[in-house]
Protein backbone atom coordinates (compact mmCIF):
# COMPACT_ATOMS: atom_id res chain seq x y z
CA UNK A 1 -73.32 154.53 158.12
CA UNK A 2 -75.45 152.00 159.49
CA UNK A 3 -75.41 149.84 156.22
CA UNK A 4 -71.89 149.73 155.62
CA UNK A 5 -71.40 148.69 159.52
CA UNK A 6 -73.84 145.78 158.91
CA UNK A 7 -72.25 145.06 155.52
CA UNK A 8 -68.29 145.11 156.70
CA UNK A 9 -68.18 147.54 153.88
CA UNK A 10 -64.71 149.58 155.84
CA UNK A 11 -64.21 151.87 152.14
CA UNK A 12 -68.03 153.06 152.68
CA UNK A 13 -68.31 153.99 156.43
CA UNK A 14 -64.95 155.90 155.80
CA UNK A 15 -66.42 157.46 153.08
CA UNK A 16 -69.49 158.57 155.25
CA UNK A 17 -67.41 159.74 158.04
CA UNK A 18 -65.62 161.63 156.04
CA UNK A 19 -68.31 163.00 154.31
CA UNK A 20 -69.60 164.32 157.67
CA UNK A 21 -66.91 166.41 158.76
CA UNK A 22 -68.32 169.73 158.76
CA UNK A 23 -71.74 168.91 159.17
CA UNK A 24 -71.94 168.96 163.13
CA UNK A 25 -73.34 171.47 165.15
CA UNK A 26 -70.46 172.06 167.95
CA UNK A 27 -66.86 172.25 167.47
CA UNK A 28 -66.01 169.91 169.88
CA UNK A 29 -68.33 167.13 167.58
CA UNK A 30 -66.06 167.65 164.47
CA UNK A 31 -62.97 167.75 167.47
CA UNK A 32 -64.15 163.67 168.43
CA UNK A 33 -65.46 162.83 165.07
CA UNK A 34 -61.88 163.71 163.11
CA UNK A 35 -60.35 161.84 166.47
CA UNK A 36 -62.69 158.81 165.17
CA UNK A 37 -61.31 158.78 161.67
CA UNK A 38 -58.08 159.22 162.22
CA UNK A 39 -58.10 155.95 164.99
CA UNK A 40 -59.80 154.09 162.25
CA UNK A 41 -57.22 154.77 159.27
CA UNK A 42 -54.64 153.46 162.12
CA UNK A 43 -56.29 150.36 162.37
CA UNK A 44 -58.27 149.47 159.40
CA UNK A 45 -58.12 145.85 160.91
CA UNK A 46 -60.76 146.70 162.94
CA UNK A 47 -63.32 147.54 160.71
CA UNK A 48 -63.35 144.08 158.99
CA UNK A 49 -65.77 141.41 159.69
CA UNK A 50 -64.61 139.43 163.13
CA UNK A 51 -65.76 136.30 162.39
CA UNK A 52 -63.56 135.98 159.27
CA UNK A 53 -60.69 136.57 161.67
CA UNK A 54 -62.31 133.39 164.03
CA UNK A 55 -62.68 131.24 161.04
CA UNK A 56 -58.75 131.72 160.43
CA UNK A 57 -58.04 130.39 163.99
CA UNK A 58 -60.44 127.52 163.65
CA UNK A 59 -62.80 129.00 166.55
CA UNK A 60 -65.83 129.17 164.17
């Protein structure tokens, strides 16, 4: 998860999250972790690289 934050690589770290659903030890883990995903495939915007987004409005 780490390397596809530090990449920008969105597809990956969705593909890790997903891959650990059902993996944690307490309900309430899975409960926040399926809360994450979910608030991430609403917003996939987020997940790209920022300073692409500054470079568009001539900040960078």
């Amino acid at each position: 998860m780490q390397k596809a934050l530090a990449s920008y690589d969105s597809q990956k770290l969705m593909t890790e999250l997903n891959s650990a659903v059902g993996t944690l030890e307490k309900e309430e883990q899975e409960e926040r972790l399926d809360q994450l995903i979910h608030q991430l495939e609403k917003y996939p915007e987020a997940l790209g690289d920022y300073r692409d987004w500054l470079k568009e409005q001539g900040i960078v």
